[in-house]
N, C-alpha and C. Protein backbone atom coordinates (compact mmCIF):
# COMPACT_ATOMS: atom_id res chain seq x y z
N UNK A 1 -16.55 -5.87 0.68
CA UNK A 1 -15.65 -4.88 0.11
C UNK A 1 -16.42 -4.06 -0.93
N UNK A 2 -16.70 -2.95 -0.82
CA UNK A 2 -16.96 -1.88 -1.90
C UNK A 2 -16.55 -1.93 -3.44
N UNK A 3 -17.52 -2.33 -4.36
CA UNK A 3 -17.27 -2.10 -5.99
C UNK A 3 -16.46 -1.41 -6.47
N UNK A 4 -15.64 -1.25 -7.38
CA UNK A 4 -15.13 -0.21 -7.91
C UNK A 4 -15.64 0.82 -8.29
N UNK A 5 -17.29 0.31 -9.12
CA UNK A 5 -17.94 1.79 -9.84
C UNK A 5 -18.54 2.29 -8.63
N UNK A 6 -18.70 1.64 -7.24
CA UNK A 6 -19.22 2.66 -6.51
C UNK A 6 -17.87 3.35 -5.48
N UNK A 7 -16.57 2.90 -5.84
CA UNK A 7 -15.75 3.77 -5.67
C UNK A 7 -15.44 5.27 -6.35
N UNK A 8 -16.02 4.58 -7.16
CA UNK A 8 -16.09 5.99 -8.20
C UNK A 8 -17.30 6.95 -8.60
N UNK A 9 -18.46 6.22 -8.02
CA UNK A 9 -19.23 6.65 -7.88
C UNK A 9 -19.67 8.00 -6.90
N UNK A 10 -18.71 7.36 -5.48
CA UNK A 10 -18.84 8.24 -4.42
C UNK A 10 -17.77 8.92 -4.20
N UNK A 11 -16.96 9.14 -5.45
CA UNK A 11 -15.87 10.02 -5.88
C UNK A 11 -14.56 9.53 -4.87
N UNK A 12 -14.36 8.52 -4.15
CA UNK A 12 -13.82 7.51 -3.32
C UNK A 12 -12.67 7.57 -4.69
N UNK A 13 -12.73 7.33 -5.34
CA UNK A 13 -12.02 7.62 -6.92
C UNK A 13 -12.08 8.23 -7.66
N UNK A 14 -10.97 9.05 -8.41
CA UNK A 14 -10.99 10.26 -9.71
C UNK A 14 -10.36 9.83 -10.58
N UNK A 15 -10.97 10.48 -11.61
CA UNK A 15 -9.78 10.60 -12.43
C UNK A 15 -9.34 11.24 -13.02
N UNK A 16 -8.19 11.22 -13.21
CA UNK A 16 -7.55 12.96 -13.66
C UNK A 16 -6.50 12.51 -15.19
N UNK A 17 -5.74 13.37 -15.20
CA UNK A 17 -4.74 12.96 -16.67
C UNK A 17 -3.77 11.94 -16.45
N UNK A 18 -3.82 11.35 -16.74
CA UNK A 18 -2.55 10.17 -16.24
C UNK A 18 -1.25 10.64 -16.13
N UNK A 19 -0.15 10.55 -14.98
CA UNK A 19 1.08 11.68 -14.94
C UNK A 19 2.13 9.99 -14.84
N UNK A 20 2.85 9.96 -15.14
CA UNK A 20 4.26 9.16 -15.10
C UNK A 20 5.08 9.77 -14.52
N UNK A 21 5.56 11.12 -14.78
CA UNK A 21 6.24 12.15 -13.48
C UNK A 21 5.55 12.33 -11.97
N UNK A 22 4.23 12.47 -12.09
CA UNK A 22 4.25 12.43 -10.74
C UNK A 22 4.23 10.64 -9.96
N UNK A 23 3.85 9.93 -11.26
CA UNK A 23 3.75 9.01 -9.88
C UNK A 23 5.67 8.78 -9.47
N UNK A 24 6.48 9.34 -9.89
CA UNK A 24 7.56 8.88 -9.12
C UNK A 24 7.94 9.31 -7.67
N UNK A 25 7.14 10.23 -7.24
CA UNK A 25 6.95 10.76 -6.00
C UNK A 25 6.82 10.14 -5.10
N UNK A 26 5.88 9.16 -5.17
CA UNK A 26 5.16 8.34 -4.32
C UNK A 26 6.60 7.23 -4.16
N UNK A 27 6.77 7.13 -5.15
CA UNK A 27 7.62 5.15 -4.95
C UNK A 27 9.32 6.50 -4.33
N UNK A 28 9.53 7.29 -4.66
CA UNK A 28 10.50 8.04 -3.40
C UNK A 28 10.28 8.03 -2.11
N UNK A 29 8.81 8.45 -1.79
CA UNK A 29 8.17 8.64 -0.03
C UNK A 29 7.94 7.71 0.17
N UNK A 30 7.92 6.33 -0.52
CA UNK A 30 7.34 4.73 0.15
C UNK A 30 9.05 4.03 0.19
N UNK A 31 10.15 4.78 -0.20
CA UNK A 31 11.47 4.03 -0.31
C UNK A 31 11.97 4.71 1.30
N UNK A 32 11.31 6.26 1.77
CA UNK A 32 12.08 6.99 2.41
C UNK A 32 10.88 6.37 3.80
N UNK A 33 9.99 5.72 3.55
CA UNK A 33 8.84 4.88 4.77
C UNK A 33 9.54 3.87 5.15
N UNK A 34 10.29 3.10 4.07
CA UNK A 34 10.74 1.76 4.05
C UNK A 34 11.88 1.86 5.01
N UNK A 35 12.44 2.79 4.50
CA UNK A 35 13.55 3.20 5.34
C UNK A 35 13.19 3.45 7.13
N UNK A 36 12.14 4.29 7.27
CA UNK A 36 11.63 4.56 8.47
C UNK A 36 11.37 3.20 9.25
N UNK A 37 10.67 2.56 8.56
CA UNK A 37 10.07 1.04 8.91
C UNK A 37 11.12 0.11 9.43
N UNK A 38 12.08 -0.04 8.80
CA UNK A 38 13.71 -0.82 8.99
C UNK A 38 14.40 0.07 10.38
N UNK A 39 14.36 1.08 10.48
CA UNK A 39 14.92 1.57 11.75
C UNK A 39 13.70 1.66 13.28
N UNK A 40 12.96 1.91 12.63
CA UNK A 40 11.84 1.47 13.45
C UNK A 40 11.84 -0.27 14.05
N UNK A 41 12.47 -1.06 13.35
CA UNK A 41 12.37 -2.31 13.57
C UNK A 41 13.32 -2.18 14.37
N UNK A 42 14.52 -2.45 14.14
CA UNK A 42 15.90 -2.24 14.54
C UNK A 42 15.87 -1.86 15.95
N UNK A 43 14.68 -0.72 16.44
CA UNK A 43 14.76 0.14 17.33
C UNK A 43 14.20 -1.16 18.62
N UNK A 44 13.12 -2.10 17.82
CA UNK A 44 12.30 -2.59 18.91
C UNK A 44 10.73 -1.42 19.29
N UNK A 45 10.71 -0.96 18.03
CA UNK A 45 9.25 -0.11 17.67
C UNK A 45 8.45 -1.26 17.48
N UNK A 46 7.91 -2.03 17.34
CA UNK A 46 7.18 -2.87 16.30
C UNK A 46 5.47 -2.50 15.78
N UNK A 47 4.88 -1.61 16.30
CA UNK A 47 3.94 -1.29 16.50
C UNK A 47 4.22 0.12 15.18
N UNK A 48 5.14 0.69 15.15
CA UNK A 48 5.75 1.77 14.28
C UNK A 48 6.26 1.18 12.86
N UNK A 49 6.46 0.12 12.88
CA UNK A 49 7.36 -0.71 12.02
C UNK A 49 5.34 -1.61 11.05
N UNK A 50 5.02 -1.67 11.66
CA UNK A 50 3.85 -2.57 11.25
C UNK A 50 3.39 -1.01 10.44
N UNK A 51 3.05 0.15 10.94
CA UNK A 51 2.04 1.29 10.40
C UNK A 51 3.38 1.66 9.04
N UNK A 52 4.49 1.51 9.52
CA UNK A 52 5.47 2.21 8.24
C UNK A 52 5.90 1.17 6.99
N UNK A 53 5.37 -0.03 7.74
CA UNK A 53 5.54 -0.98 6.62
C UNK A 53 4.16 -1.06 5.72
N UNK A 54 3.10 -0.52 6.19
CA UNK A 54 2.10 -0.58 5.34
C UNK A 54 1.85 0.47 4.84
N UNK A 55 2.33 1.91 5.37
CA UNK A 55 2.87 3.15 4.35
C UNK A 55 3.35 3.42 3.21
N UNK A 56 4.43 2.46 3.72
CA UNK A 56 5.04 1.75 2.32
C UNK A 56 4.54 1.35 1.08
N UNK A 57 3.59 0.37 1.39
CA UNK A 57 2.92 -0.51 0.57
C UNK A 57 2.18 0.48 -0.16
N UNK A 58 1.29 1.47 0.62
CA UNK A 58 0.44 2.45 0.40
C UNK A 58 0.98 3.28 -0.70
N UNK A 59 2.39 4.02 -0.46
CA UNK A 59 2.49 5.19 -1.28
C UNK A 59 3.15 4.33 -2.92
N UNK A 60 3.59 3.52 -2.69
CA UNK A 60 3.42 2.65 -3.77
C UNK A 60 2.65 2.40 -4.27
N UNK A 61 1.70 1.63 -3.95
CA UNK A 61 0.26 1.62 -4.70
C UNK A 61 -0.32 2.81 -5.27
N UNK A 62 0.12 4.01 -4.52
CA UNK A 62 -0.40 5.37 -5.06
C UNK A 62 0.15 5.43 -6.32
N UNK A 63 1.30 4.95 -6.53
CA UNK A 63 2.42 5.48 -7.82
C UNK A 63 2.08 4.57 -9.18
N UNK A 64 1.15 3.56 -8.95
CA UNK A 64 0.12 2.76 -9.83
C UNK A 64 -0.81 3.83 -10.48
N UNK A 65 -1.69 4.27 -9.36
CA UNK A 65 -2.88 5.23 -9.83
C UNK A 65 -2.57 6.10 -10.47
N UNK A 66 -1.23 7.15 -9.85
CA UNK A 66 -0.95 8.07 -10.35
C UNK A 66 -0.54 7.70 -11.81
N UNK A 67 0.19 6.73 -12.39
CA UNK A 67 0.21 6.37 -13.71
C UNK A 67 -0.82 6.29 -14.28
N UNK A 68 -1.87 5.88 -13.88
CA UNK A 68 -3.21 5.59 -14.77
C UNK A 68 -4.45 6.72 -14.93
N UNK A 69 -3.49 8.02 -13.72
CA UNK A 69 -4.51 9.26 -14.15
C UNK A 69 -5.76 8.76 -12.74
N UNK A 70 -5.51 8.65 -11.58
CA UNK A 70 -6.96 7.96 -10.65
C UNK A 70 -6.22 8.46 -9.33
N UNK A 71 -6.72 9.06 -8.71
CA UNK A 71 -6.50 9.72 -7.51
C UNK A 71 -7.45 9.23 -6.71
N UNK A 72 -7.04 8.65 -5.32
CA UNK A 72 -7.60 7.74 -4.31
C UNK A 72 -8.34 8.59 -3.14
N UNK A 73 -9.04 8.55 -2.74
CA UNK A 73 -9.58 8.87 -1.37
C UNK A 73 -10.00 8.19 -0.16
N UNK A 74 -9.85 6.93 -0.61
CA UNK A 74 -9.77 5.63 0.46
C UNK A 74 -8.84 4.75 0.07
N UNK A 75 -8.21 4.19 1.47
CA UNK A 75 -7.22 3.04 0.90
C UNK A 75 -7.53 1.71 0.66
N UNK A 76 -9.56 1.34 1.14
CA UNK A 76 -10.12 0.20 0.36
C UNK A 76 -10.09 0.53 -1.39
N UNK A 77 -10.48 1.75 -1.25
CA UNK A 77 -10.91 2.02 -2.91
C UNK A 77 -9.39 1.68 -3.92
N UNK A 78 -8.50 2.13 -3.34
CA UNK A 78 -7.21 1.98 -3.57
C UNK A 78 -7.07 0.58 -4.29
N UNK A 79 -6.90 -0.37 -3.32
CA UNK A 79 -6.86 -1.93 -3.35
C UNK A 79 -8.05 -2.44 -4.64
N UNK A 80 -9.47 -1.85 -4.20
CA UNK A 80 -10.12 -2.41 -5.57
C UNK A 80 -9.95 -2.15 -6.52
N UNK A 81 -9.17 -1.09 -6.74
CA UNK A 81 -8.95 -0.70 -8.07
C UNK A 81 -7.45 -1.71 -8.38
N UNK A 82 -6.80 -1.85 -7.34
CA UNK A 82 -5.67 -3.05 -8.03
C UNK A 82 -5.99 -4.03 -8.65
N UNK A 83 -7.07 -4.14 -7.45
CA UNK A 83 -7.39 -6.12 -7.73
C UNK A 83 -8.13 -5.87 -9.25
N UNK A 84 -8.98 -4.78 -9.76
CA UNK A 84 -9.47 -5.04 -10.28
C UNK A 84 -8.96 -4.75 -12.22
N UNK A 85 -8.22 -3.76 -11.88
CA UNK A 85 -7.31 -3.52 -12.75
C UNK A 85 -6.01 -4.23 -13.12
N UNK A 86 -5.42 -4.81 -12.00
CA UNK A 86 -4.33 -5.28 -12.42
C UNK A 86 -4.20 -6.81 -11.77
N UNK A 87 -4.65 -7.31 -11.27
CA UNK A 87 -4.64 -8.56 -10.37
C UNK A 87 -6.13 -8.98 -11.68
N UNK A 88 -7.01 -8.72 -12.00
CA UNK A 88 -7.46 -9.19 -12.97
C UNK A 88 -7.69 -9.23 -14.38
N UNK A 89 -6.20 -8.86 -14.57
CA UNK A 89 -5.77 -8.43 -15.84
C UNK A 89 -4.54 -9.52 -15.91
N UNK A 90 -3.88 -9.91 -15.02
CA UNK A 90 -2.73 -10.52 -14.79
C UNK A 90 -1.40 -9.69 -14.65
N UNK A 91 -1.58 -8.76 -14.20
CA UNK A 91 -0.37 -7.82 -14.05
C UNK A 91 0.15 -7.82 -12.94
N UNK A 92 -0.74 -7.98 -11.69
CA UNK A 92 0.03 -8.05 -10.28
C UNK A 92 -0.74 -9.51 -9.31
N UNK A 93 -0.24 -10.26 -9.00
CA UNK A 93 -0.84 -11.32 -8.30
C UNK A 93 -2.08 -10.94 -7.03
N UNK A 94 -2.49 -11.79 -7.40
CA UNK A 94 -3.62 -11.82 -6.20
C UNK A 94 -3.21 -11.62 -4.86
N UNK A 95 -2.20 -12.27 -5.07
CA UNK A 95 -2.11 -12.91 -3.28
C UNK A 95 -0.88 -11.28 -3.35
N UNK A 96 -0.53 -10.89 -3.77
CA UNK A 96 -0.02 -9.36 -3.26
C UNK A 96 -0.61 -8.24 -2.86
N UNK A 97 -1.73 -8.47 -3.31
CA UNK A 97 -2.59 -7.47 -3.38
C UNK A 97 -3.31 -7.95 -1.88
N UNK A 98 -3.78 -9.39 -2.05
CA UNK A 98 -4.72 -9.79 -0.64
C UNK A 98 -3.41 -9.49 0.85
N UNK A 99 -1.75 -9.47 -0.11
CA UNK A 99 -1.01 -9.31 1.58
C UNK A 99 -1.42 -7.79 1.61
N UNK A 100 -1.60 -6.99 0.53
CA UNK A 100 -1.47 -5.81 1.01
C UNK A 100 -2.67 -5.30 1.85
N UNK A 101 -3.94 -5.63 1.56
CA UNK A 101 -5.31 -5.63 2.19
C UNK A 101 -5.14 -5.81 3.86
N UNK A 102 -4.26 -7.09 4.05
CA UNK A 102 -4.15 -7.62 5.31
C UNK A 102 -3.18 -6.93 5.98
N UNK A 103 -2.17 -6.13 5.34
CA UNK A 103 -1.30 -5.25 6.34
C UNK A 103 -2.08 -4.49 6.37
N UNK A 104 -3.01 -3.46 5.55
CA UNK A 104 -4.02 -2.37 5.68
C UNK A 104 -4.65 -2.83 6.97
N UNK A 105 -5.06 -3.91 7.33
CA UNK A 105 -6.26 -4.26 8.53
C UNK A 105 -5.19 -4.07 9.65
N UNK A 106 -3.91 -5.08 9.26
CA UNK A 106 -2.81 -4.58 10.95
C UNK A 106 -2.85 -3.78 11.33
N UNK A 107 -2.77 -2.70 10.14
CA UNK A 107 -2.11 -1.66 10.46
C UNK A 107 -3.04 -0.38 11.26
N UNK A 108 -4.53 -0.88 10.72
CA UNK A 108 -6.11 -0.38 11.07
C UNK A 108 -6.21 -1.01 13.04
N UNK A 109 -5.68 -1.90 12.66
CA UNK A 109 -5.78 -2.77 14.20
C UNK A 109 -4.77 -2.15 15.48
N UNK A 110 -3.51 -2.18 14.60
CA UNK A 110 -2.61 -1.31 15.51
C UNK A 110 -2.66 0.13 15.94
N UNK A 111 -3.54 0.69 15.38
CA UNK A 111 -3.80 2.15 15.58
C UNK A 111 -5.16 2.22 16.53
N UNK A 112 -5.98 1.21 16.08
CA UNK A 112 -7.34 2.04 16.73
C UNK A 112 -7.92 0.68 18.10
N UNK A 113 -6.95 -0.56 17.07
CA UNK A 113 -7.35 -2.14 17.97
C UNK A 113 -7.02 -1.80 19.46
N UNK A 114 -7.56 -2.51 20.39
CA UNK A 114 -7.00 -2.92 21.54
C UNK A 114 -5.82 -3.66 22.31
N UNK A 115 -5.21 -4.16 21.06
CA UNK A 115 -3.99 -5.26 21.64
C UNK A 115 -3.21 -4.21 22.19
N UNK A 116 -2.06 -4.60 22.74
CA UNK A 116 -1.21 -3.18 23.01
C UNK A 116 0.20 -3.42 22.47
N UNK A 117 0.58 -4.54 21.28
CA UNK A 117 1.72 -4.50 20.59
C UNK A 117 1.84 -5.14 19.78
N UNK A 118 2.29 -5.16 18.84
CA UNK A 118 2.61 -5.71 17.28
C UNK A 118 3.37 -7.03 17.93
N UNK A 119 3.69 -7.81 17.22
CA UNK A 119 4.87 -8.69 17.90
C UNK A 119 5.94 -8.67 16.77
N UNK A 120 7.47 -9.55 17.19
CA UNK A 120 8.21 -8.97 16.23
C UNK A 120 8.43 -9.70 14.96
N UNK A 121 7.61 -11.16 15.35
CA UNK A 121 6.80 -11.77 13.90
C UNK A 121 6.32 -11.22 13.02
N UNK A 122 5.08 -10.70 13.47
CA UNK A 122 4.45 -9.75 13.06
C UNK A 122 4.87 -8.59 11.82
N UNK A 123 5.73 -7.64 13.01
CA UNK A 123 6.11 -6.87 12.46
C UNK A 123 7.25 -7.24 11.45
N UNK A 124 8.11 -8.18 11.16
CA UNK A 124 9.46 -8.28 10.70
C UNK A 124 8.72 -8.80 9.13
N UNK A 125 7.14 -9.85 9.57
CA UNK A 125 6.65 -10.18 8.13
C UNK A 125 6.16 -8.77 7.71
N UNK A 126 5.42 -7.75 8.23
CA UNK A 126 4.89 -6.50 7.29
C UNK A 126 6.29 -6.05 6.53
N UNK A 127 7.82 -5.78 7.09
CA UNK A 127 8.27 -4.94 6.66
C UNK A 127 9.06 -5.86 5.29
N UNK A 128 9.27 -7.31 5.63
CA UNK A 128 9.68 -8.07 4.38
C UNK A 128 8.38 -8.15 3.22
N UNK A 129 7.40 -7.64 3.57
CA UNK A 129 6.07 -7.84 2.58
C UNK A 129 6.15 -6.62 1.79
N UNK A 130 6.70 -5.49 2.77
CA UNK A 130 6.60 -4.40 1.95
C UNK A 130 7.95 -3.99 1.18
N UNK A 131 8.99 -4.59 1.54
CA UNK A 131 10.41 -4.66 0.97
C UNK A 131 9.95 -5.35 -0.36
N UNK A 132 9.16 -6.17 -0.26
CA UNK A 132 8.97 -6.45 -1.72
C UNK A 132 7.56 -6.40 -2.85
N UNK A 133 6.83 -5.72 -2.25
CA UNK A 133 6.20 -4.95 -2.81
C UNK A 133 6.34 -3.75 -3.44
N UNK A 134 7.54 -2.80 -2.74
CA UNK A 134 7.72 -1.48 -3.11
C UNK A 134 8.45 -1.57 -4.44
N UNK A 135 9.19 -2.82 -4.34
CA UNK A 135 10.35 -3.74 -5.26
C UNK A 135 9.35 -4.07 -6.41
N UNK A 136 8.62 -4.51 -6.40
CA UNK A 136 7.47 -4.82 -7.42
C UNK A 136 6.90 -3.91 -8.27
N UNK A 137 6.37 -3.21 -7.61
CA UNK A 137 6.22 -1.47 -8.26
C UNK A 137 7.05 -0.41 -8.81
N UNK A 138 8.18 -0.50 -8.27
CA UNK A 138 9.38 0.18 -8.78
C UNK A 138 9.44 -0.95 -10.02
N UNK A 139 9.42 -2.23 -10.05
CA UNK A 139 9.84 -3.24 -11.87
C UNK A 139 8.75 -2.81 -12.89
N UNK A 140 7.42 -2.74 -12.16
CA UNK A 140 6.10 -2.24 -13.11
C UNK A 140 5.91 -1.04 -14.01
N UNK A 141 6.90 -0.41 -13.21
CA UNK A 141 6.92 1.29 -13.84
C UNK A 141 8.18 1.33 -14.25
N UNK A 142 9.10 0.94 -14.41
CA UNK A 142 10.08 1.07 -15.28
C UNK A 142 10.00 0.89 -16.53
């Protein structure tokens, strides 16, 4: 996994003024994913439901950075900057951060992998992982 300073090194990371208004943007478009993700399930998508449940996770995590003034250009760089900022600070658990890594790979797998379907295991754990992750982030920023 890629360093942080060479996330930032290879501008993979910025940083800009820290906004509290904008990051509420993000945790809106990861509530209105969540939403997508749950009907997507419902539908018997599961393959749609796995990419919108880790959308989720995603534009949330954005609404972290955006508080701290750090604008992402990868969604590894993303994650190291959690783990490294806040998972080793004691602010967000490890193991949330490592589920979120591992829906990032599903979700990397379901798009470009060879299998040809999510299953609805699968998919039903991304969208309860991200039901409460988005939940987590919305308590952090309040």
């Amino acid at each position: 996994m890629m360093r942080l300073n060479e996330c930032f090194r290879k501008r993979l990371l910025r940083r800009e003024r820290p906004d509290l208004a904008k990051s509420k943007r993000p945790i809106e478009v990861a509530g209105a994913k969540l939403n997508e993700a749950e009907r997507a399930f419902n539908h018997g998508l599961l393959d749609a439901t796995v990419v919108l449940a880790y959308t989720t996770m995603f534009h949330a995590a954005r609404a972290i950075l955006f508080k701290d003034g750090i604008i992402e250009k990868s969604h590894v760089c993303l994650i190291e900057y959690l783990r490294e900022k806040y998972v080793n600070t004691g602010r967000l658990s490890g193991s949330l951060i490592n589920t979120l890594n591992s829906i990032r790979i599903d979700r990397h797998e379901t798009l470009y992998g060879l299998e040809t379907e999510s299953s609805e295991k699968d998919a039903r754990y991304c969208l309860n992982k991200a039901r409460g992750f988005l939940l987590t982030v919305k308590n952090m920023l309040e």
